[in-house]
Protein backbone atom coordinates (compact mmCIF):
# COMPACT_ATOMS: atom_id res chain seq x y z
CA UNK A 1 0.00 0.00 0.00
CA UNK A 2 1.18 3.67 -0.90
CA UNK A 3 0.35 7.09 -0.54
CA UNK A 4 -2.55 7.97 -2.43
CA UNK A 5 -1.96 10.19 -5.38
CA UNK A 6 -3.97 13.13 -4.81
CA UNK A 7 -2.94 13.28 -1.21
CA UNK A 8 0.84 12.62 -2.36
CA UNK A 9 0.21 16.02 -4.37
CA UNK A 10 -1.90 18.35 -2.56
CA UNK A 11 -0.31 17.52 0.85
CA UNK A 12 1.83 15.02 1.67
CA UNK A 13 4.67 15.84 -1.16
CA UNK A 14 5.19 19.29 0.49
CA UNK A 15 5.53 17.70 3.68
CA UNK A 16 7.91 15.22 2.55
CA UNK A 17 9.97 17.93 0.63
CA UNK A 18 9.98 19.83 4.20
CA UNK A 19 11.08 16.77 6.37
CA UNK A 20 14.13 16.00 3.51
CA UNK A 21 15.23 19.57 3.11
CA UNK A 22 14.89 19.71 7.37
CA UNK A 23 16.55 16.50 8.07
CA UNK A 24 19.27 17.07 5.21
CA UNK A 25 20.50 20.84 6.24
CA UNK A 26 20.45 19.70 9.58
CA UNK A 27 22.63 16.75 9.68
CA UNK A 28 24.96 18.15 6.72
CA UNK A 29 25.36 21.32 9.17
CA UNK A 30 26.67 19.20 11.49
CA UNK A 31 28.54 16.95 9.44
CA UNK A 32 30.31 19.40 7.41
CA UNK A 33 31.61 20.94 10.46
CA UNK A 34 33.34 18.26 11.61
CA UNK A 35 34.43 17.39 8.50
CA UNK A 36 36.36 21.17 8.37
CA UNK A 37 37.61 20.53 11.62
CA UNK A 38 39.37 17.54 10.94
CA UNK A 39 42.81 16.55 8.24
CA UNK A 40 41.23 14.17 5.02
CA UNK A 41 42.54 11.16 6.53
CA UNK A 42 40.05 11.17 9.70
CA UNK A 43 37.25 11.91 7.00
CA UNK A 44 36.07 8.15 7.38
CA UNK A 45 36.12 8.05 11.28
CA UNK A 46 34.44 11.32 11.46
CA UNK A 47 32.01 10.13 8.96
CA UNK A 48 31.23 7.13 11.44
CA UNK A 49 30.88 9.19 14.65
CA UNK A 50 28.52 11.92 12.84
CA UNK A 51 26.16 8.88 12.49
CA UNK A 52 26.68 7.46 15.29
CA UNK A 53 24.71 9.66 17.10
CA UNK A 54 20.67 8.35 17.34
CA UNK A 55 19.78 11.62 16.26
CA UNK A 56 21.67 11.84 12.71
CA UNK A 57 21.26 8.37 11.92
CA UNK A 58 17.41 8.88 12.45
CA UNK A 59 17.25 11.86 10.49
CA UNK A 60 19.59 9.73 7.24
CA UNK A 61 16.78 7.19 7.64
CA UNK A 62 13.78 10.46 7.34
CA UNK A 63 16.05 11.50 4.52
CA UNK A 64 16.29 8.33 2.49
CA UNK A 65 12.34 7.68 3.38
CA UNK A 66 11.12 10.70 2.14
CA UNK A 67 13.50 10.86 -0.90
CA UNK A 68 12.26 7.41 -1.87
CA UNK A 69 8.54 8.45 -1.48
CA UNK A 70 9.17 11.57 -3.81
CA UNK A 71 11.06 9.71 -6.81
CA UNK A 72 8.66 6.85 -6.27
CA UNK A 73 10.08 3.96 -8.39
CA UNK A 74 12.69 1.57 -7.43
CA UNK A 75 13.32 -0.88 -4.42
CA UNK A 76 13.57 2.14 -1.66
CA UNK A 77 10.36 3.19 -2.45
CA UNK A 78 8.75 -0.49 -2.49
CA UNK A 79 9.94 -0.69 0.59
CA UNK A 80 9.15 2.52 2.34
CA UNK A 81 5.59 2.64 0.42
CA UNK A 82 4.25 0.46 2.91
CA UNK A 83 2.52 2.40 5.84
CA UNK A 84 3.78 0.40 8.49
CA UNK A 85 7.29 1.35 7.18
CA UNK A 86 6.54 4.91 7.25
CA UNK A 87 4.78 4.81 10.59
CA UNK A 88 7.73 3.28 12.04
CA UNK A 89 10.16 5.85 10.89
CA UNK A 90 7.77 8.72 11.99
CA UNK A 91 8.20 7.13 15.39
CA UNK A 92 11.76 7.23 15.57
CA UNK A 93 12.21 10.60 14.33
CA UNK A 94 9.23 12.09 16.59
CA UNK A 95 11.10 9.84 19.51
CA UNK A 96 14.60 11.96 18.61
CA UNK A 97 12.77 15.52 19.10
CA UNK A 98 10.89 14.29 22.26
CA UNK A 99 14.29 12.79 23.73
CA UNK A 100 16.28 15.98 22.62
CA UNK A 101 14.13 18.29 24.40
CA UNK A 102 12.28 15.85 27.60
CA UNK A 103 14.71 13.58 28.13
CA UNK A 104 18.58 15.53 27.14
CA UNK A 105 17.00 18.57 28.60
CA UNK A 106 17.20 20.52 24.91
CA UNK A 107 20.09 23.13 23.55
CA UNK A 108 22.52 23.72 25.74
CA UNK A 109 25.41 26.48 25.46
CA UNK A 110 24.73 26.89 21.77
CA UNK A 111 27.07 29.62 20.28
CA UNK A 112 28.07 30.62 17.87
CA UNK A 113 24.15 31.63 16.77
CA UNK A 114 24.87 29.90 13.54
CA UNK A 115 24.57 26.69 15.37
CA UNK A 116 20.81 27.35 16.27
CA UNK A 117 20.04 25.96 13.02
CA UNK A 118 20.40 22.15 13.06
CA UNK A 119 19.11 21.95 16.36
CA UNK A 120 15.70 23.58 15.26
CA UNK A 121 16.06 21.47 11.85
CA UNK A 122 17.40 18.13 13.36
CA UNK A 123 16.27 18.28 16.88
CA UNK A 124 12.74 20.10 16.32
CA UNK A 125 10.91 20.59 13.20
CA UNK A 126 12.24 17.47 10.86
CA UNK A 127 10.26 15.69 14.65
CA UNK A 128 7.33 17.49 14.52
CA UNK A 129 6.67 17.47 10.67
CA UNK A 130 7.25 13.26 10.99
CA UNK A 131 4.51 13.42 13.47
CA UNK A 132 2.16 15.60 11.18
CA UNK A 133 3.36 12.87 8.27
CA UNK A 134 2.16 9.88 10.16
CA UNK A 135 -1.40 11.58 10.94
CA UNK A 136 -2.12 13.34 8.08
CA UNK A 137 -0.36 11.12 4.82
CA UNK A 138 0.61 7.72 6.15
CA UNK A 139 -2.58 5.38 5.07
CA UNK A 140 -4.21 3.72 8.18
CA UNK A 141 -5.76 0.15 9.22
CA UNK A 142 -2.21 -1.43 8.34
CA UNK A 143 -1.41 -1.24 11.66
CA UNK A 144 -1.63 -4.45 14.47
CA UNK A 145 -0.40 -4.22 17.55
CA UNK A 146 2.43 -6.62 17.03
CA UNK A 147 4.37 -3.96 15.39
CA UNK A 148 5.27 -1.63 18.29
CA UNK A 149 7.15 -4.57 19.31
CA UNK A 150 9.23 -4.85 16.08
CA UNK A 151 9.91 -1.62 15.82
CA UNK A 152 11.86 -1.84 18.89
CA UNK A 153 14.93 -3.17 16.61
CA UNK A 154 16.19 -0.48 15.69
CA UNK A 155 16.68 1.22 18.95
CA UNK A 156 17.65 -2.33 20.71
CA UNK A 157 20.57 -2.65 18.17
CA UNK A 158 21.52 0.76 18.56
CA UNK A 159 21.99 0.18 22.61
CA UNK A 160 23.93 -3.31 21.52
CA UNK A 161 26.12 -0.98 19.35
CA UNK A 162 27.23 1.10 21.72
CA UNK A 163 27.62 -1.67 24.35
CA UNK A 164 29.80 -3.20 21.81
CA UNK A 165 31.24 0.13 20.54
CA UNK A 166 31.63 2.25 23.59
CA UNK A 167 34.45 0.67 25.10
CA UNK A 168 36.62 0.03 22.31
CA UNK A 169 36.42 4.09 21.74
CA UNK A 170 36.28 5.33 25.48
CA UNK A 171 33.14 7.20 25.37
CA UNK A 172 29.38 7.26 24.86
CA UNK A 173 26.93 9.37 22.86
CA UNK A 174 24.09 9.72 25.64
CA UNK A 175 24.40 9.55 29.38
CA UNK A 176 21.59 6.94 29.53
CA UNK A 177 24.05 4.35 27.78
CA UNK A 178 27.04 5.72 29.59
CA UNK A 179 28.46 2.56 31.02
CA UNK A 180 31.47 4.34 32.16
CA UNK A 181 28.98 6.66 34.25
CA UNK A 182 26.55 4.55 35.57
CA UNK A 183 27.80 0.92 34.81
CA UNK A 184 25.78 -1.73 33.22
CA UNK A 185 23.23 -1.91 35.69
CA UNK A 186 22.17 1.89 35.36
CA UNK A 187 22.65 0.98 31.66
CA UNK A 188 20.16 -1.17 31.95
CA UNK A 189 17.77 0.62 34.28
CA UNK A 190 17.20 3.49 32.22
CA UNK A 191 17.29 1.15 28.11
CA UNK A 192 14.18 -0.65 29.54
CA UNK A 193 12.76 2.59 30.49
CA UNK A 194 13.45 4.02 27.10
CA UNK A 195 12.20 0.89 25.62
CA UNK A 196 9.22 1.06 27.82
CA UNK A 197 8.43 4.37 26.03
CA UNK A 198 9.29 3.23 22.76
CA UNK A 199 6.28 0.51 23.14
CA UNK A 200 4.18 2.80 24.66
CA UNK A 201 4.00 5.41 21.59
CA UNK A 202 3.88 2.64 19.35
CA UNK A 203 0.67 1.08 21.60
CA UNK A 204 -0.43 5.26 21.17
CA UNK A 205 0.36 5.08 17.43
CA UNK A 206 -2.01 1.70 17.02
CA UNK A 207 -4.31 2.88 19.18
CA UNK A 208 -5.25 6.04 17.06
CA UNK A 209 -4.43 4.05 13.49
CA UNK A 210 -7.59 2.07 14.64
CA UNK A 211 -9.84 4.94 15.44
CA UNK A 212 -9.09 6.72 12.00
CA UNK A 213 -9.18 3.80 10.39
CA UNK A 214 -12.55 3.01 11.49
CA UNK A 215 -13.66 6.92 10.75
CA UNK A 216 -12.60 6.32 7.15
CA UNK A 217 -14.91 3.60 6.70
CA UNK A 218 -17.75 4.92 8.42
């Protein structure tokens, strides 16, 4: 199942444009900037620590979603066509703004003011337009609730990453998998927390799939 055509052009191609363009500037802010700061050689191991992070590695996967959606032909788009595909990334990139601002406690020290700008893009809008996405474009009834569960992959394998990662580089992108800081046990305290929340806006997410789905057919 796909995006319908006429919603594709009257709404939901804008909104994709806006969550690329967003998620793109954002991330390349960052990324370019380390790039500058750093000799060609380290290009390659800067490249791996920019996505790294939960938050640029969410918005790539926004990028290459709604870049697939807006050429769509080819294998991407088959695979992000399908709604549950598309919900699922919606979740992960509304999950980066909420955790950016409720859980990391938002923007910090931010200076020069030029630096402003991915964390509105990144951190805030690119979030809040994958939320308007989901409700207004992604086609519902696809859901069951079976798929809040799979969808926590992605954010299990990024723990097991940097439980893998972590020590072999001496640091850690997030206090809450800080192993250093708070040791495994604290590690593990606050990943089933996060993964507690994870399920619950997925549960949310199925929950309200159902009730629009049932408005559309009534």
């Amino acid at each position: 199942m796909k995006i319908s055509p006429d919603k594709m052009g009257n709404e939901c191609r804008p909104l994709l444009w806006a969550l690329l363009l967003s998620s793109l500037i954002g991330v390349a802010f960052w990324y370019i900037q380390r790039l500058a700061a750093s000799p060609i050689g380290h290009w390659p191991s800067e490249t791996v620590i920019t996505f790294s992070y939960f938050t640029n590695l969410t918005n790539l996967i926004a990028i290459i979603m709604a870049a697939a959606l807006l050429v769509g032909r080819g294998k991407l788009y088959n695979w992000f066509r399908l709604p549950t595909v598309q919900a699922a990334c919606c979740l992960y990139i509304a999950f980066v703004g909420l955790g950016f601002w409720f859980l990391l406690g938002g923007p910090q020290n931010i200076s020069p003011w030029y630096n402003w700008i991915p964390q509105i893009l990144a951190h805030t809008l690119s979030p809040i337009l994958g939320a308007i996405l989901w409700l207004r474009c992604v086609p519902k009834g696809y859901m069951a609730w079976g798929h809040a569960v799979v969808w926590l992959v992605y954010p299990i394998v990024y723990l097991l990453y940097w439980l893998l990662r972590g020590p072999r580089v001496g640091y850690y992108p997030y206090f809450f998998v800080d192993v250093n800081a708070l040791g495994y046990s604290g590690v593990a305290i606050w990943s089933g927390a996060l993964i507690l929340v994870f399920l619950f806006l997925g549960t949310l997410m199925w929950l309200i799939d159902r009730r629009q789905a049932k408005k559309e057919l009534s």
